[in-house]
C-alpha atoms as a PDB file:
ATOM      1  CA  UNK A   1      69.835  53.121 110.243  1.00  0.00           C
ATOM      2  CA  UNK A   2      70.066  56.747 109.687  1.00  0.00           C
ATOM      3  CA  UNK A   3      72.274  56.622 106.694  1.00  0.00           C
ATOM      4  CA  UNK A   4      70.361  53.505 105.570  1.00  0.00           C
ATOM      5  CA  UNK A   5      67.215  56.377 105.464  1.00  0.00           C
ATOM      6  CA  UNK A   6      65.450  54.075 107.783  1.00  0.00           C
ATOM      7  CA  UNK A   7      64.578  57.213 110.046  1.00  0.00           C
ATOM      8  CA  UNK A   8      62.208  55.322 112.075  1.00  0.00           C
ATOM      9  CA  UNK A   9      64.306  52.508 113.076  1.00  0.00           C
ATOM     10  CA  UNK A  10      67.578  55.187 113.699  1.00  0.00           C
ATOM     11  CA  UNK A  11      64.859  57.613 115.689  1.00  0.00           C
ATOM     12  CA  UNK A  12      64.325  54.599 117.928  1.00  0.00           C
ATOM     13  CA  UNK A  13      68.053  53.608 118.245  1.00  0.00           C
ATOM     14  CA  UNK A  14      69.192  57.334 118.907  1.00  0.00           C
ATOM     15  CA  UNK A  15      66.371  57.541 121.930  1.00  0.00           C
ATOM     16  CA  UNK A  16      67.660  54.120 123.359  1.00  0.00           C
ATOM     17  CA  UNK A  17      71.308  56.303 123.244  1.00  0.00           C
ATOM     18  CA  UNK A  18      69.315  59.250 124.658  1.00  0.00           C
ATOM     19  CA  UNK A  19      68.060  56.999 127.249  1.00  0.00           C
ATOM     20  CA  UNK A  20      71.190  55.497 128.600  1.00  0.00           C
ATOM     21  CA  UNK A  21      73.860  58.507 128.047  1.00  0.00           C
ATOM     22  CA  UNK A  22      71.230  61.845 128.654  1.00  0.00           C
ATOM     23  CA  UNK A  23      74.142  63.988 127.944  1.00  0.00           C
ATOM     24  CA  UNK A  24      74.850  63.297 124.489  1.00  0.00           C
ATOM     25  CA  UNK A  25      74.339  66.450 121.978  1.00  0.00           C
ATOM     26  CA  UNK A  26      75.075  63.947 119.303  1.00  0.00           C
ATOM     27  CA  UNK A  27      72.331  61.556 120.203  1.00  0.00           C
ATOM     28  CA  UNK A  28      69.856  64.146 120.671  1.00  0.00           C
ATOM     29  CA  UNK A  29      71.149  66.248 117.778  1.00  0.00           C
ATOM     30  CA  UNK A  30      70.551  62.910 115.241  1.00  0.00           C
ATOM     31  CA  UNK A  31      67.259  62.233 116.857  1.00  0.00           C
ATOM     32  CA  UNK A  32      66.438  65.372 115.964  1.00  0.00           C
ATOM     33  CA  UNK A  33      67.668  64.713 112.161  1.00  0.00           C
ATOM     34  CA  UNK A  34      65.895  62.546 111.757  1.00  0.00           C
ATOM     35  CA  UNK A  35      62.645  63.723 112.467  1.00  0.00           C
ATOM     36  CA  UNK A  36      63.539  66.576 110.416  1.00  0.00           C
ATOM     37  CA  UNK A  37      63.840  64.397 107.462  1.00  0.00           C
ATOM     38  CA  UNK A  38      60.262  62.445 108.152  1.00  0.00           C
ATOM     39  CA  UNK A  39      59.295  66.035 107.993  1.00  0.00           C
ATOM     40  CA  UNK A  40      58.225  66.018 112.011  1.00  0.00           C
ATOM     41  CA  UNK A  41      59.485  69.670 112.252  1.00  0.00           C
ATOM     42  CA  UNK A  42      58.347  70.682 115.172  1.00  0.00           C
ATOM     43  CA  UNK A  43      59.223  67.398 117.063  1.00  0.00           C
ATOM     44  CA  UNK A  44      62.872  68.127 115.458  1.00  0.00           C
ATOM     45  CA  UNK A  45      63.127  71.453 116.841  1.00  0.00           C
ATOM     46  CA  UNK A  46      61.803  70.402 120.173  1.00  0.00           C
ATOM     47  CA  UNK A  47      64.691  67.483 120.544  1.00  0.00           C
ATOM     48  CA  UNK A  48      67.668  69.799 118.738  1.00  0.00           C
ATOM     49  CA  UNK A  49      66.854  72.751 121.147  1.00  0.00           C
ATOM     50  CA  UNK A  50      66.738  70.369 124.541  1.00  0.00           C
ATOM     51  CA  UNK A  51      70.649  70.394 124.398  1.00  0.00           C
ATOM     52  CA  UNK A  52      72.857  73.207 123.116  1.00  0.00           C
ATOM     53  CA  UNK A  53      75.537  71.901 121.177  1.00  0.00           C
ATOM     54  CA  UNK A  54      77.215  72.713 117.541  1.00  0.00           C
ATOM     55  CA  UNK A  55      75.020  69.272 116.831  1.00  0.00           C
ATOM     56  CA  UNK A  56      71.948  71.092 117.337  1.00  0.00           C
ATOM     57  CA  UNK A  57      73.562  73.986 115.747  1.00  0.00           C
ATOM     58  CA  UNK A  58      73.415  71.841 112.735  1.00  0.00           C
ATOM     59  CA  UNK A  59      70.144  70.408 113.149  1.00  0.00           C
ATOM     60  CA  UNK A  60      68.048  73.902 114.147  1.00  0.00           C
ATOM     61  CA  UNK A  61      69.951  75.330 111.067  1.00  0.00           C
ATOM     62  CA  UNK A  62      68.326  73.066 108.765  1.00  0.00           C
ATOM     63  CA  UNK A  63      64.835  72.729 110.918  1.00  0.00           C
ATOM     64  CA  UNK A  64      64.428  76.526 111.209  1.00  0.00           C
ATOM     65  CA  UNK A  65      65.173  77.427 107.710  1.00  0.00           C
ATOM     66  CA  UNK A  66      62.242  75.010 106.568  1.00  0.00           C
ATOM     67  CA  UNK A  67      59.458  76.411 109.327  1.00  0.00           C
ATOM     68  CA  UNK A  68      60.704  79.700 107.774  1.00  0.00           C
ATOM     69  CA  UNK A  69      62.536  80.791 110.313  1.00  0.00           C
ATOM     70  CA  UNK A  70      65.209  81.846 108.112  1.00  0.00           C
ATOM     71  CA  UNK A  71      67.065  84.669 110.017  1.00  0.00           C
ATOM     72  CA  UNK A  72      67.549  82.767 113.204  1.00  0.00           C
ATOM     73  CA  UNK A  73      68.923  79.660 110.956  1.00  0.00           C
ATOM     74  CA  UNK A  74      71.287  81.700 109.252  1.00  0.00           C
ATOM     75  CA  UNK A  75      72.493  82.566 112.923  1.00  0.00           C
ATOM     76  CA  UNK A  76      73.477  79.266 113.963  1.00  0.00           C
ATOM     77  CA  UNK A  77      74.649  78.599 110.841  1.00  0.00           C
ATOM     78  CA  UNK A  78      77.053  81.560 111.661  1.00  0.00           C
ATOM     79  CA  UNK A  79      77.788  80.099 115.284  1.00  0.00           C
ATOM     80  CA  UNK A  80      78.477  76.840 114.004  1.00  0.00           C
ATOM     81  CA  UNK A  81      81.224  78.229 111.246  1.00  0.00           C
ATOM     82  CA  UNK A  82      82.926  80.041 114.140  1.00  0.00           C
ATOM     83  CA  UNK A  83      82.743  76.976 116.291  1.00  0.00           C
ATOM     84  CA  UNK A  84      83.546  74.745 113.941  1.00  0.00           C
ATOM     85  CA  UNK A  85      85.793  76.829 111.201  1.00  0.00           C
ATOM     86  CA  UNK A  86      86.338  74.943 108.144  1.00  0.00           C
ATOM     87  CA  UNK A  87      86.822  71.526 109.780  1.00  0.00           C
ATOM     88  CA  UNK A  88      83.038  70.741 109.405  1.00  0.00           C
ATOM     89  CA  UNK A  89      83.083  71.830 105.776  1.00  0.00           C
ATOM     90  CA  UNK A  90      81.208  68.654 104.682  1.00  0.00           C
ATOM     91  CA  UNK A  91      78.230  69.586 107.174  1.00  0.00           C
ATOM     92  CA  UNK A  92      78.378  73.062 106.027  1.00  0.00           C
ATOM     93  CA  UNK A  93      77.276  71.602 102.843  1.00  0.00           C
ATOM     94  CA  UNK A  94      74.734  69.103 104.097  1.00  0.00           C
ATOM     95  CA  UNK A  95      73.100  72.639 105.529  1.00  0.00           C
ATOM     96  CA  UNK A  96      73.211  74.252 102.349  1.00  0.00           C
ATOM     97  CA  UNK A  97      72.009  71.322 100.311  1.00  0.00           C
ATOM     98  CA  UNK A  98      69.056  71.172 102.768  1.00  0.00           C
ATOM     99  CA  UNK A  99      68.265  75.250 102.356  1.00  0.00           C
ATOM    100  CA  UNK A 100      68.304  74.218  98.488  1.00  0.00           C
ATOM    101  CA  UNK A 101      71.372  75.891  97.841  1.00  0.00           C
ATOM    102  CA  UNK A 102      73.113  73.864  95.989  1.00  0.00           C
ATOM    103  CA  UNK A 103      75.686  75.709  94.474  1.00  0.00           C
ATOM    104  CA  UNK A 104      77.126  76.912  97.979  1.00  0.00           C
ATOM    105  CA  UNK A 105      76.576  73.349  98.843  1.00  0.00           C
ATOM    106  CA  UNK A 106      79.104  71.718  96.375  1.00  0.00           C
ATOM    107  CA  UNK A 107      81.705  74.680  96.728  1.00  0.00           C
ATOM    108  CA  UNK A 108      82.075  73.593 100.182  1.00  0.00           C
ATOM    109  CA  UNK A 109      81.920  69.864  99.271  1.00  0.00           C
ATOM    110  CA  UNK A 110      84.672  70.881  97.107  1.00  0.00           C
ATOM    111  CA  UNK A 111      86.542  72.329  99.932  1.00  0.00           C
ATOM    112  CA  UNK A 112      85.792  69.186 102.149  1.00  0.00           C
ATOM    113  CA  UNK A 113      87.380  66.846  99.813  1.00  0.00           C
ATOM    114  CA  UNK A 114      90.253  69.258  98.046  1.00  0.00           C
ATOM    115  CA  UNK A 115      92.879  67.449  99.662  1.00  0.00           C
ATOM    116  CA  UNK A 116      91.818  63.862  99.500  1.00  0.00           C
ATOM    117  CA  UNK A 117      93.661  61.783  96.926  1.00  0.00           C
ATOM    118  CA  UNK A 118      91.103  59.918  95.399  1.00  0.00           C
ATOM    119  CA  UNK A 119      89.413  63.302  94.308  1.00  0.00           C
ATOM    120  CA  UNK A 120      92.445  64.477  93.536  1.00  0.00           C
ATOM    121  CA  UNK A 121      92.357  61.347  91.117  1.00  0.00           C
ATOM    122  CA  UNK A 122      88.794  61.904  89.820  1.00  0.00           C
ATOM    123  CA  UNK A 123      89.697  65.452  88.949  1.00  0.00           C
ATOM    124  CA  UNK A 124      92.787  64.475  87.130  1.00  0.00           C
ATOM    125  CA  UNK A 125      90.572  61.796  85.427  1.00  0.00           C
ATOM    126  CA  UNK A 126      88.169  64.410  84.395  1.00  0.00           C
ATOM    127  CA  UNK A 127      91.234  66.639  83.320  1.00  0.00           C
ATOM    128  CA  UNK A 128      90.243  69.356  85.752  1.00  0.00           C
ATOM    129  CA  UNK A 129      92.668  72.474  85.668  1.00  0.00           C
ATOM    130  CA  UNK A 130      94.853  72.320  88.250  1.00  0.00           C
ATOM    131  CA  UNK A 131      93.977  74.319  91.460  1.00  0.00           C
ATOM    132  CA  UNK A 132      95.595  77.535  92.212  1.00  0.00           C
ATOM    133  CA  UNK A 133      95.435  78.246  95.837  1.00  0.00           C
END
């Protein structure tokens, strides 16, 4: 539902989760989401912040940057690049894309897919330069 942008349906389905495993960051974390993106801010910062986790990392970062709470999303940005390193470079630009960065955004997309071969094949196709690491 949540990738389907049916936010209401996946908000109901991730509190059923909530409901029956209390202990899942990731549950909370995507409730939260998703209330983020219906624009319920406050009700996303209340369910991201229940449960540390690098999920909530992820979902304060984008929450707090859009009540303007810039410095203290920029933190757990930080915390969540030293948790995560560059393994989570495709949420890394999820966060960016959301802070309207979009540049930053799509050099990390970049990084997230540099080694998959059907990029690899699009850039060929688009008769990129090859990459010199």
């Amino acid at each position: 539902m949540y990738s389907a942008r049916r936010y209401g349906e996946a908000a109901r389905a991730y509190e059923a989760s909530v409901s029956l495993n209390p202990d899942s960051p990731y549950a909370r974390a995507f409730n939260g989401l998703t209330e983020y993106l219906q624009g319920n801010l406050q009700r996303a910062s209340e369910l991201c912040e229940a449960r540390p986790s690098a999920w909530s990392d992820l979902c304060l970062a984008v929450t707090y940057q859009k009540l303007g709470r810039h410095v203290e999303a920029r933190a757990l940005l930080d915390n969540y690049r030293n948790t995560m390193g560059d393994a989570a470079a495709y949420q890394y630009a999820e966060i960016y894309a959301q802070w309207g960065d979009l540049p930053t955004a799509l050099d990390w997309l970049e990084k997230a897919l540099r080694n998959e071969p059907r990029f690899q094949a699009i850039e060929r196709a688009l008769k990129f330069p090859e990459k010199q690491d």
